[in-house]
PDB file of N, CA and C in Angstrom:
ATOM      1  N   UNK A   1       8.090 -13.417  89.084  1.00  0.00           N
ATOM      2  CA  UNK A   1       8.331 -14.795  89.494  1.00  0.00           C
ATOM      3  C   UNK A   1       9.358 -15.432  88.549  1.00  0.00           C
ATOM      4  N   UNK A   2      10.119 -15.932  88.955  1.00  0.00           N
ATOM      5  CA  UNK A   2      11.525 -16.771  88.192  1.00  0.00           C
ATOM      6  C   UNK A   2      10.673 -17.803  87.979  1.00  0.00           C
ATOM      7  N   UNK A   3      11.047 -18.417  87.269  1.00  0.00           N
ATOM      8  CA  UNK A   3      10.613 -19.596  85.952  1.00  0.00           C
ATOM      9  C   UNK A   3      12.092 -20.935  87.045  1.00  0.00           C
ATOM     10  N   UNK A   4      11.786 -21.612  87.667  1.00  0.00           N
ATOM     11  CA  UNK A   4      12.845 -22.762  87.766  1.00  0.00           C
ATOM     12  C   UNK A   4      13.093 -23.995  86.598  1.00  0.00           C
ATOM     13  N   UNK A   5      14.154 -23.701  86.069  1.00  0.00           N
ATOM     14  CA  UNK A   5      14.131 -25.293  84.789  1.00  0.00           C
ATOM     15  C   UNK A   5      15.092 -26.503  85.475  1.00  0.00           C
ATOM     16  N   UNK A   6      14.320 -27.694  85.778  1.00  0.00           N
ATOM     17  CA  UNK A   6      14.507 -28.968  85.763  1.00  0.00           C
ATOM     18  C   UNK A   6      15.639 -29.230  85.307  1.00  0.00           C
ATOM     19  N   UNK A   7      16.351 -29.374  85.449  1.00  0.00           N
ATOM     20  CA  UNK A   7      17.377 -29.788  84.142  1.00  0.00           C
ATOM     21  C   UNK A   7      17.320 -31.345  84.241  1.00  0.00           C
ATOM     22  N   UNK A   8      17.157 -32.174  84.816  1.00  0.00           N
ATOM     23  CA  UNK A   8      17.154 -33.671  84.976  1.00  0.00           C
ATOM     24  C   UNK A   8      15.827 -33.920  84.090  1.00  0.00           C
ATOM     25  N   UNK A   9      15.055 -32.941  83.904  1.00  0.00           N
ATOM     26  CA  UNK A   9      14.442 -33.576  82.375  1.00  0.00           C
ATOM     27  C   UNK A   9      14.449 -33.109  80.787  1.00  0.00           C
ATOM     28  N   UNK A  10      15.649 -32.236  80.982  1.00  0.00           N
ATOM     29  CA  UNK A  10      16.403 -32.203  79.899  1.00  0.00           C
ATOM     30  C   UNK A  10      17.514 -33.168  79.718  1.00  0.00           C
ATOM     31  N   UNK A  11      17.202 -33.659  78.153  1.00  0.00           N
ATOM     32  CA  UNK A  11      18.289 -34.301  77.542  1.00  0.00           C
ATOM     33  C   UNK A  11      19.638 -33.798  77.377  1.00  0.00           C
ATOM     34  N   UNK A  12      20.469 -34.273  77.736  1.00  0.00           N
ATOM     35  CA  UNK A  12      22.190 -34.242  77.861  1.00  0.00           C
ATOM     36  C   UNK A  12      22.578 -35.084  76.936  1.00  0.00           C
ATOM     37  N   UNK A  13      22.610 -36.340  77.116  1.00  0.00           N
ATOM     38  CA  UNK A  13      23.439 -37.318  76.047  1.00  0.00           C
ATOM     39  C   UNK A  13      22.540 -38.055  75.441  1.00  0.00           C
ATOM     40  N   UNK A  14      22.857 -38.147  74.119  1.00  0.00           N
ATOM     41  CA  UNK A  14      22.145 -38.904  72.701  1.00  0.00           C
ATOM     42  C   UNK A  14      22.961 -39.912  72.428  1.00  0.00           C
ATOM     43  N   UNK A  15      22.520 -41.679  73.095  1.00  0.00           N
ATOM     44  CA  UNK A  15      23.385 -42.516  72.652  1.00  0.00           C
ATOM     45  C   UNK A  15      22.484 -43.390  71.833  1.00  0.00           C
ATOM     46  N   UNK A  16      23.654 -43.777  70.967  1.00  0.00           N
ATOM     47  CA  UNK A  16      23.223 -44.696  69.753  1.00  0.00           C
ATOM     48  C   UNK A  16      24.069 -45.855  69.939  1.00  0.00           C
ATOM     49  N   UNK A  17      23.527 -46.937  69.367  1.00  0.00           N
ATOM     50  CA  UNK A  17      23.897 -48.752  69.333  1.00  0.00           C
ATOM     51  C   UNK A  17      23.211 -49.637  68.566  1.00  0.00           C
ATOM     52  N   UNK A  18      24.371 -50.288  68.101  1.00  0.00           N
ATOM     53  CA  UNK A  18      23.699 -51.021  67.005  1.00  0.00           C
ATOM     54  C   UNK A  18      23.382 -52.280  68.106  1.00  0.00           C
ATOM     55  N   UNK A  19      21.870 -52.903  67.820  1.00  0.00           N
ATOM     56  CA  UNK A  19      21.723 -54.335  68.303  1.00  0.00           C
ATOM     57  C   UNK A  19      22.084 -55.387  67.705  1.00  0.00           C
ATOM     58  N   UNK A  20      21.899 -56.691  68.493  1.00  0.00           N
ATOM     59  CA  UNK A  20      22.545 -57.821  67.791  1.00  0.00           C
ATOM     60  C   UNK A  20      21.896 -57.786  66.727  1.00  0.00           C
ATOM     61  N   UNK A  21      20.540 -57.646  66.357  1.00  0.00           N
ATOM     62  CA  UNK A  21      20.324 -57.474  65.198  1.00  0.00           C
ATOM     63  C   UNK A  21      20.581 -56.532  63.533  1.00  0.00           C
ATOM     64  N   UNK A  22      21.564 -56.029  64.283  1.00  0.00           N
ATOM     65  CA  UNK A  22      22.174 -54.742  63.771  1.00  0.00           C
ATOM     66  C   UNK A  22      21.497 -53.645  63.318  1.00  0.00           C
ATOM     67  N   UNK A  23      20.244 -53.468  63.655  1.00  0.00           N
ATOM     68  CA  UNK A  23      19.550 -52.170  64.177  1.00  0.00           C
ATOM     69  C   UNK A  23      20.288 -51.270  64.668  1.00  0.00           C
ATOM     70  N   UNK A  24      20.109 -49.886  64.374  1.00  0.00           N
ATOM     71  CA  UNK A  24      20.563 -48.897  65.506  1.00  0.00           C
ATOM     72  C   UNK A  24      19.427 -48.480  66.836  1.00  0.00           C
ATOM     73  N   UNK A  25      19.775 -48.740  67.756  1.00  0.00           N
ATOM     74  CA  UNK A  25      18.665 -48.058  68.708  1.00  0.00           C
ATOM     75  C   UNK A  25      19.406 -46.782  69.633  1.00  0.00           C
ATOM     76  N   UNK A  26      18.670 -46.172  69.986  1.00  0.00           N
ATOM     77  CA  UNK A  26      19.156 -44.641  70.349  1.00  0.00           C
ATOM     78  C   UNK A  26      18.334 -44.272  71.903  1.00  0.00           C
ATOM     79  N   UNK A  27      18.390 -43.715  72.631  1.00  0.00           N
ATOM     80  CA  UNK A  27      18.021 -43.416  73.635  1.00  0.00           C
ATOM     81  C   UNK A  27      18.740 -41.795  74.716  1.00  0.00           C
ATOM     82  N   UNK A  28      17.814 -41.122  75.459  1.00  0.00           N
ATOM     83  CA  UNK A  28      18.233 -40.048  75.318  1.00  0.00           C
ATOM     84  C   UNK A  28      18.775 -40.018  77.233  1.00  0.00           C
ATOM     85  N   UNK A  29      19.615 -39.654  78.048  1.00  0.00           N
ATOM     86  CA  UNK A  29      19.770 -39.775  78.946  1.00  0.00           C
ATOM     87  C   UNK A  29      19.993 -37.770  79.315  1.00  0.00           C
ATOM     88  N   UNK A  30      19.397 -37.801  80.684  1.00  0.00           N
ATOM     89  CA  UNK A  30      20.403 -36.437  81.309  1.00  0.00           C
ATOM     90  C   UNK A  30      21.438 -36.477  81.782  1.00  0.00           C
ATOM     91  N   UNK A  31      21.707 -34.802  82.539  1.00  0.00           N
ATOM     92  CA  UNK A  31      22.848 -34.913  82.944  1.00  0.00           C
ATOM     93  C   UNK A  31      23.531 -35.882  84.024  1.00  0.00           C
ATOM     94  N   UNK A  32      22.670 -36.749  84.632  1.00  0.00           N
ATOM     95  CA  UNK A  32      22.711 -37.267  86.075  1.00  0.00           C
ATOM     96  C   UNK A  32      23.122 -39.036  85.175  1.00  0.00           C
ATOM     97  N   UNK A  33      22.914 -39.187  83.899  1.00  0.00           N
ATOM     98  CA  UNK A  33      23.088 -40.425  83.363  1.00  0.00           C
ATOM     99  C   UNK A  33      21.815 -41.542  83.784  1.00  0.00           C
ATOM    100  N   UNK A  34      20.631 -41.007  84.139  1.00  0.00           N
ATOM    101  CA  UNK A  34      19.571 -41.383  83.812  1.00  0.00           C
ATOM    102  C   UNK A  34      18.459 -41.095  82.519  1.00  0.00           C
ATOM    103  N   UNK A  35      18.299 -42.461  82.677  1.00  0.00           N
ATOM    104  CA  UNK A  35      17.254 -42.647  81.102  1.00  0.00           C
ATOM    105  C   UNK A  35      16.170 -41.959  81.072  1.00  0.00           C
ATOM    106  N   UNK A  36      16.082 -41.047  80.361  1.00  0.00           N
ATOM    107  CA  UNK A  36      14.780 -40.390  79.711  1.00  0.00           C
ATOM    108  C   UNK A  36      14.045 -40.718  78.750  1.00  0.00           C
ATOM    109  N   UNK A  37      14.574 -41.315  77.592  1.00  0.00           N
ATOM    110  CA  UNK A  37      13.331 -42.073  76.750  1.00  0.00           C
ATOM    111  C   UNK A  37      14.407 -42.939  75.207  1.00  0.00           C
ATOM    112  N   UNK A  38      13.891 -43.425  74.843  1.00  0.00           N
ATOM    113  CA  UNK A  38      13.918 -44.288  73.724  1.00  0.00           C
ATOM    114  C   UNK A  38      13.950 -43.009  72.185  1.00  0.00           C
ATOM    115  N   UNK A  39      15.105 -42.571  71.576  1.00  0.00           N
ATOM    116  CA  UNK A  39      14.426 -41.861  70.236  1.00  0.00           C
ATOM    117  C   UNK A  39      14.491 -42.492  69.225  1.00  0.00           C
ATOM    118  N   UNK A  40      13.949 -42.130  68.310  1.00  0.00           N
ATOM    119  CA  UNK A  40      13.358 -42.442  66.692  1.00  0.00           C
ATOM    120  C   UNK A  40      14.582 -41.554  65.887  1.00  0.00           C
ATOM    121  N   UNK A  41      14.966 -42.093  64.954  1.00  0.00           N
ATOM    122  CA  UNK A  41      15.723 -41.938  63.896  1.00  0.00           C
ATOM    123  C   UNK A  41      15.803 -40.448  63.718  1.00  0.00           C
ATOM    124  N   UNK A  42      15.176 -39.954  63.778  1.00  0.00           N
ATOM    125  CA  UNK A  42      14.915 -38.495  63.233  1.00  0.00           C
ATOM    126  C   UNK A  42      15.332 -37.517  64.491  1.00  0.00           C
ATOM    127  N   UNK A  43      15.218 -37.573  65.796  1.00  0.00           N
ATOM    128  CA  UNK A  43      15.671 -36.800  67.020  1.00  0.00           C
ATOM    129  C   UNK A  43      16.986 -37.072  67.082  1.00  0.00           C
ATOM    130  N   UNK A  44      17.423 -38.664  67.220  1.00  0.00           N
ATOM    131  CA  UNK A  44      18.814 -38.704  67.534  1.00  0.00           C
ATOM    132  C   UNK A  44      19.339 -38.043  66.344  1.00  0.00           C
ATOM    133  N   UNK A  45      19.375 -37.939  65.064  1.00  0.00           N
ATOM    134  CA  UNK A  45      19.738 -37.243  63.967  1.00  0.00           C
ATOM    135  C   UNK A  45      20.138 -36.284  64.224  1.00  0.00           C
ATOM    136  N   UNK A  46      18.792 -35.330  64.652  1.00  0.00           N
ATOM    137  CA  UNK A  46      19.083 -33.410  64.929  1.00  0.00           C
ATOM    138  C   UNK A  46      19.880 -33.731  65.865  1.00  0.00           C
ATOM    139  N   UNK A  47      19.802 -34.347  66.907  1.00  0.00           N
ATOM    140  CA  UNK A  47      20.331 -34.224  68.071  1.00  0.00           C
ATOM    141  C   UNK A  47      22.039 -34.486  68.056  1.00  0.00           C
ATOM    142  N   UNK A  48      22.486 -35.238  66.962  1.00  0.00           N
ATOM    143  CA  UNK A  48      23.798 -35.637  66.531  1.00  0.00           C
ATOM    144  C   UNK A  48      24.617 -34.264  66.120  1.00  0.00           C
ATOM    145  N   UNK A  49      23.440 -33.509  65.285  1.00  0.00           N
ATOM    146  CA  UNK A  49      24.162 -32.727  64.290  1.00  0.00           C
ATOM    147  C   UNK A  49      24.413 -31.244  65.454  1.00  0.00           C
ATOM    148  N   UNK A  50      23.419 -31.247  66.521  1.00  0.00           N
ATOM    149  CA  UNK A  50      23.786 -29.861  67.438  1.00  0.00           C
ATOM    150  C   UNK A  50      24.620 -30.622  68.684  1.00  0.00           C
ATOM    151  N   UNK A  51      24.614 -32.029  69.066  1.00  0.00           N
ATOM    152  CA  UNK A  51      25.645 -32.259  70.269  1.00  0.00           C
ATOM    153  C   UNK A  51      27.258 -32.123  69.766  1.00  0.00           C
ATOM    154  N   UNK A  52      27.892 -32.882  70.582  1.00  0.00           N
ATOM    155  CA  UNK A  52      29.567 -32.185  70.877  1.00  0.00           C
ATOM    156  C   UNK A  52      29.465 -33.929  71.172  1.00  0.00           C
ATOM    157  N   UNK A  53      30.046 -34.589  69.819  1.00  0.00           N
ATOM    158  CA  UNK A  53      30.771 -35.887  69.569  1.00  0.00           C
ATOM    159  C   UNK A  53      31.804 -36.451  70.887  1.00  0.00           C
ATOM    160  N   UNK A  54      31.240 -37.429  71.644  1.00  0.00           N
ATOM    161  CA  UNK A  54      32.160 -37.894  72.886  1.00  0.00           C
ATOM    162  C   UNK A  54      32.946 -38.914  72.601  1.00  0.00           C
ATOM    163  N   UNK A  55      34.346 -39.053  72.149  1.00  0.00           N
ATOM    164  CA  UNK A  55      35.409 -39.754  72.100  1.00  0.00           C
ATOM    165  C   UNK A  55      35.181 -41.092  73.119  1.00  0.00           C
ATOM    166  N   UNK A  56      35.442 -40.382  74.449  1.00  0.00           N
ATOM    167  CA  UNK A  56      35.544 -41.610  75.175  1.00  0.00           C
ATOM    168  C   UNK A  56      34.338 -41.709  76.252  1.00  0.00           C
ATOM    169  N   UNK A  57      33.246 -42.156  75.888  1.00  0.00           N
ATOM    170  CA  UNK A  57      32.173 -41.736  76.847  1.00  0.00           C
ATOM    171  C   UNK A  57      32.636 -42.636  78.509  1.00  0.00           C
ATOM    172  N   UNK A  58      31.845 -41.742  79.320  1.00  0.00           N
ATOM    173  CA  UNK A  58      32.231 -42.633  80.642  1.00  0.00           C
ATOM    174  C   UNK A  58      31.615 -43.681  81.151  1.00  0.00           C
ATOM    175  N   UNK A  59      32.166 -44.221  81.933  1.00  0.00           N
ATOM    176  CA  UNK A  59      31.248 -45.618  82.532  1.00  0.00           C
ATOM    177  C   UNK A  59      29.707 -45.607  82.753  1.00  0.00           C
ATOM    178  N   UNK A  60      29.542 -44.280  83.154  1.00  0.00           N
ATOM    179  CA  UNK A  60      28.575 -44.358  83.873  1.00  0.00           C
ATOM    180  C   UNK A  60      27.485 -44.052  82.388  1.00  0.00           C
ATOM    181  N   UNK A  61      27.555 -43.557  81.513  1.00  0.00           N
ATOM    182  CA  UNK A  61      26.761 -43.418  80.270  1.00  0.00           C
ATOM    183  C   UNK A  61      26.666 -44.721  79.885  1.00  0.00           C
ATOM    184  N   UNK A  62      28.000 -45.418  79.273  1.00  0.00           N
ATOM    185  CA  UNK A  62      27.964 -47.159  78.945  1.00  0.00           C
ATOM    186  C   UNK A  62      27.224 -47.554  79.430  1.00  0.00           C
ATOM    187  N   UNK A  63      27.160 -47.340  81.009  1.00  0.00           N
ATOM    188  CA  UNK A  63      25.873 -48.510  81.710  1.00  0.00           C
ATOM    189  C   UNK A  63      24.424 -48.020  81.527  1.00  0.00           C
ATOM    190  N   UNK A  64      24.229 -46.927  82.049  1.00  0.00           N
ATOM    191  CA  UNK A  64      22.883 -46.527  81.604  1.00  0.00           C
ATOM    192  C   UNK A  64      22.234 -46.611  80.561  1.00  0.00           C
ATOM    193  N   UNK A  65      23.031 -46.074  79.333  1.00  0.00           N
ATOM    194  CA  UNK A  65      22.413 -46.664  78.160  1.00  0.00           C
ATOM    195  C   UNK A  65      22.403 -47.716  77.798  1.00  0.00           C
ATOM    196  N   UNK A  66      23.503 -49.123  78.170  1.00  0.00           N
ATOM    197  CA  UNK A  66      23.336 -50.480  77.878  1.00  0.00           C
ATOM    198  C   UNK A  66      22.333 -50.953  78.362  1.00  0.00           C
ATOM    199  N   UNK A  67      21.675 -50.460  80.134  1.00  0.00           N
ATOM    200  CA  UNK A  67      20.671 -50.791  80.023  1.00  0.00           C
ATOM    201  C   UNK A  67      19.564 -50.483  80.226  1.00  0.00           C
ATOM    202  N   UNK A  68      19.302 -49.438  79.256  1.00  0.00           N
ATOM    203  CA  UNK A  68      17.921 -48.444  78.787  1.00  0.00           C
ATOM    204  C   UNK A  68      17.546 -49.064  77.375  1.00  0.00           C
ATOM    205  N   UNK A  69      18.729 -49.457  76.319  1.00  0.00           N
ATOM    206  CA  UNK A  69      18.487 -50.345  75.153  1.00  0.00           C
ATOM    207  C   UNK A  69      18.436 -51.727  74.899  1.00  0.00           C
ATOM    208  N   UNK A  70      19.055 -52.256  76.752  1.00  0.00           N
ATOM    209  CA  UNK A  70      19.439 -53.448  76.520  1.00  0.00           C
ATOM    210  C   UNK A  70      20.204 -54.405  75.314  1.00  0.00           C
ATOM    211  N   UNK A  71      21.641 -53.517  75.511  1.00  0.00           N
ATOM    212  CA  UNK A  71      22.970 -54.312  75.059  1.00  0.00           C
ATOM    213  C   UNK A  71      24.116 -54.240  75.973  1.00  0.00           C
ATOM    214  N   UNK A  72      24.752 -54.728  75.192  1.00  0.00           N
ATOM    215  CA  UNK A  72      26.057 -55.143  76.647  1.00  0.00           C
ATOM    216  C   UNK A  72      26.823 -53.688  77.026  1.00  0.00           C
ATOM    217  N   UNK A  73      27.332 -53.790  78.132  1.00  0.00           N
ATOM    218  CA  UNK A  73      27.947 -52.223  78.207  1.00  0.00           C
ATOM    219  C   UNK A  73      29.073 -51.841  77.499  1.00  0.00           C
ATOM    220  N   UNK A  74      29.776 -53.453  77.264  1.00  0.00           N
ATOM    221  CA  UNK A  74      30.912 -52.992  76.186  1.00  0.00           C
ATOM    222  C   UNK A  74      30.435 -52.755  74.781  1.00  0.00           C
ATOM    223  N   UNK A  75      29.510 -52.594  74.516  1.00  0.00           N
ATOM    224  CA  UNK A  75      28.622 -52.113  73.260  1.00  0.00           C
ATOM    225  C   UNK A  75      29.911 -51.105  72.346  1.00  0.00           C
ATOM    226  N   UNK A  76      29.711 -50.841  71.462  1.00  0.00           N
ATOM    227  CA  UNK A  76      30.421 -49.676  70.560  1.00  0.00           C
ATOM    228  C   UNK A  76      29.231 -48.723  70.737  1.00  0.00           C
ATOM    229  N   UNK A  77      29.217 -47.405  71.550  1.00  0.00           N
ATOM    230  CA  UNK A  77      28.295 -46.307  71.971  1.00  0.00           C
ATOM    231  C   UNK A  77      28.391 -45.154  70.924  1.00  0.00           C
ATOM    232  N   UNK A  78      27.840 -44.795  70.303  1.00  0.00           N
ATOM    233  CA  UNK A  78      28.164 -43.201  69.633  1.00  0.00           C
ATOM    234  C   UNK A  78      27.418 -42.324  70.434  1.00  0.00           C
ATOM    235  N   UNK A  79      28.117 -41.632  71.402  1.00  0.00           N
ATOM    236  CA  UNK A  79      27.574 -40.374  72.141  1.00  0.00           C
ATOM    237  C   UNK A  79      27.615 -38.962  71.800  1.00  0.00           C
ATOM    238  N   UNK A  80      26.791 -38.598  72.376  1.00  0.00           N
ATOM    239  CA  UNK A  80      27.271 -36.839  71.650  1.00  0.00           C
ATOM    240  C   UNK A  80      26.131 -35.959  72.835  1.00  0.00           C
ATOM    241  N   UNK A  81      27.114 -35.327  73.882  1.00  0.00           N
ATOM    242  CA  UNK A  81      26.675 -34.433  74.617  1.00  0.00           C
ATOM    243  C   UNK A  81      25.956 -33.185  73.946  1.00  0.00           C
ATOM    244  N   UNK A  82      24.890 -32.979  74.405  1.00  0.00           N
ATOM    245  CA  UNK A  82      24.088 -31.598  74.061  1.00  0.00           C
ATOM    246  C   UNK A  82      24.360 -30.355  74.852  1.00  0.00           C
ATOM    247  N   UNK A  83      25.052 -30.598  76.182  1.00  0.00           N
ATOM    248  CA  UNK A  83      25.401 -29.381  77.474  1.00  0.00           C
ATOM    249  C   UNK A  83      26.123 -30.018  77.949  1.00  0.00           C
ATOM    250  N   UNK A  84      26.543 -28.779  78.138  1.00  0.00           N
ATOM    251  CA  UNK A  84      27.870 -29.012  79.548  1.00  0.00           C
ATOM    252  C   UNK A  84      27.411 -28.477  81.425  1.00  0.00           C
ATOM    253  N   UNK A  85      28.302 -28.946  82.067  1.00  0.00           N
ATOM    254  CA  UNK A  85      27.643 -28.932  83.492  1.00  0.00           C
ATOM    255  C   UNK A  85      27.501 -27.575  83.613  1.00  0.00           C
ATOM    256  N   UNK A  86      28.801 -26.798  83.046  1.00  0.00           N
ATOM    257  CA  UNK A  86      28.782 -25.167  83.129  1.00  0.00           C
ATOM    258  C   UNK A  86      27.899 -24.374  83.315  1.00  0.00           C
ATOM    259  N   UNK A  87      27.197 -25.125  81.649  1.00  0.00           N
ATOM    260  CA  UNK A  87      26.086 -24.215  81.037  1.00  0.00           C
ATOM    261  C   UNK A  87      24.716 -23.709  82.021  1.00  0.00           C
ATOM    262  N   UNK A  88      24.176 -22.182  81.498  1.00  0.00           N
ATOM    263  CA  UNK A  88      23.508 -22.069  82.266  1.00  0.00           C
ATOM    264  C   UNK A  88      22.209 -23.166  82.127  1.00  0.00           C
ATOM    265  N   UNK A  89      21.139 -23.222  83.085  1.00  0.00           N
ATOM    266  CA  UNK A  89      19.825 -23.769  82.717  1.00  0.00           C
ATOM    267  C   UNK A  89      19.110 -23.141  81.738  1.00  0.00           C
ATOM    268  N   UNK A  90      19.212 -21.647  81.783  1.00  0.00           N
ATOM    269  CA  UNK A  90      18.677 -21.271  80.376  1.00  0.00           C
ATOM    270  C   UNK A  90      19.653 -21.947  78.862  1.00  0.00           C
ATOM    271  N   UNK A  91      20.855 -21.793  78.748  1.00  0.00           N
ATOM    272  CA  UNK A  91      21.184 -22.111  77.745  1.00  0.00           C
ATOM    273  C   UNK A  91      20.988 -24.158  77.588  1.00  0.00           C
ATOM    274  N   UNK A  92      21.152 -25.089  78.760  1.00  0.00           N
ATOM    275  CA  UNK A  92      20.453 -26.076  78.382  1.00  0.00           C
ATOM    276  C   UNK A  92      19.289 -26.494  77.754  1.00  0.00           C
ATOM    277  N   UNK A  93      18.751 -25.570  78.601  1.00  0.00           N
ATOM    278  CA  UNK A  93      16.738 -25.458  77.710  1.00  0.00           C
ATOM    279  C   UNK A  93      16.549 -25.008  76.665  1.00  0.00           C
ATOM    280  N   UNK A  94      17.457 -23.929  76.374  1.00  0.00           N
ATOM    281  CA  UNK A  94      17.545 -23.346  74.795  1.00  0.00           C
ATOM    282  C   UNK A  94      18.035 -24.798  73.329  1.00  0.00           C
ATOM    283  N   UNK A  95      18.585 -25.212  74.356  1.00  0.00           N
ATOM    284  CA  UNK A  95      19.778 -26.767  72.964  1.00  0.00           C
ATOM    285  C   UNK A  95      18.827 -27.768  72.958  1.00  0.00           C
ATOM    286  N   UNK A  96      18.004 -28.107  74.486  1.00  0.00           N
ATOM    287  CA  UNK A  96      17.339 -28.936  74.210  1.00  0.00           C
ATOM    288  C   UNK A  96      15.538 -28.964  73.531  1.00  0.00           C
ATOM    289  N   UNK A  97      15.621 -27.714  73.714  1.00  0.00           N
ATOM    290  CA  UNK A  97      13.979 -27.165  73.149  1.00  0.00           C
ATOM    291  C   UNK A  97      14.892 -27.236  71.036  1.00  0.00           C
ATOM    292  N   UNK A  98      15.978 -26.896  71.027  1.00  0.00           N
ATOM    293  CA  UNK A  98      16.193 -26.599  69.610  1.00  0.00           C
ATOM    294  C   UNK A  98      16.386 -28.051  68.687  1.00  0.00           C
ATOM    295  N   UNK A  99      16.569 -29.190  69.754  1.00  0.00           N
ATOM    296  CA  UNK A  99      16.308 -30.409  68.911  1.00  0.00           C
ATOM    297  C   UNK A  99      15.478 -31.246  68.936  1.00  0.00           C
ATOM    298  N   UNK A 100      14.190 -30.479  69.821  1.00  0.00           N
ATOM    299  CA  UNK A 100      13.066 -31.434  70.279  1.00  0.00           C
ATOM    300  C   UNK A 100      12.797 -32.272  71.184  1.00  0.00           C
ATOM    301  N   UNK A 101      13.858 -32.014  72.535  1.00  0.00           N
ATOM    302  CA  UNK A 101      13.898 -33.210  72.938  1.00  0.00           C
ATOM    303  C   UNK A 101      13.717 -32.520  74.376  1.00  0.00           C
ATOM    304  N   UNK A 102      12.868 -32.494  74.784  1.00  0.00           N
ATOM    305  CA  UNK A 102      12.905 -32.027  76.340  1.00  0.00           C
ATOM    306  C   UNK A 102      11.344 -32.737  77.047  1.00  0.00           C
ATOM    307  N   UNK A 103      11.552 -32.998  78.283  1.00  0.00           N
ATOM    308  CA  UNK A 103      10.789 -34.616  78.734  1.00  0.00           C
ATOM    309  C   UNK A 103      10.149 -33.827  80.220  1.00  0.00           C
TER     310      UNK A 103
END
């Protein structure tokens, strides 16, 4: 029996934002740019140090995460992809089981 992996509840993008309060808050989205959960200091961390740093993230991340953390979409975002669309589902599940973050 084949094993099917979800990938829409694996984490893809790790965005971070500072709030008006100048907090950082972080939140983890998939590949589809839906919100999967809220992280703690310590996931988005690992998760920084194994994703692939996104220059210019796209609209559609800006919005989702602006409002999964609730800040503006023109926010300053630090993103950092964990997979690519390429990748197989095994190797997604492998990146996202290796930083803890799979939902």
């Amino acid at each position: 029996m084949v094993m099917v992996i979800d990938r829409k509840k694996l984490v893809c993008y790790v965005v971070a934002v500072k709030d008006a309060a100048g907090e950082q808050r972080c939140c983890a989205l998939n590949e589809d740019r839906q919100w999967l959960a809220n992280l703690g200091a310590e996931a988005a961390a690992t998760a920084e140090k194994i994703g692939v740093f996104c220059c210019n993230p796209s609209t559609e991340v800006r919005r989702a995460a602006a409002e999964a953390l609730g800040v503006a979409p023109d926010a300053e975002f630090v993103v950092h992809r964990l997979f690519q669309d390429s990748d197989s589902d095994e190797c997604a599940e492998v990146i996202a089981r290796k930083v803890g973050l799979l939902h």
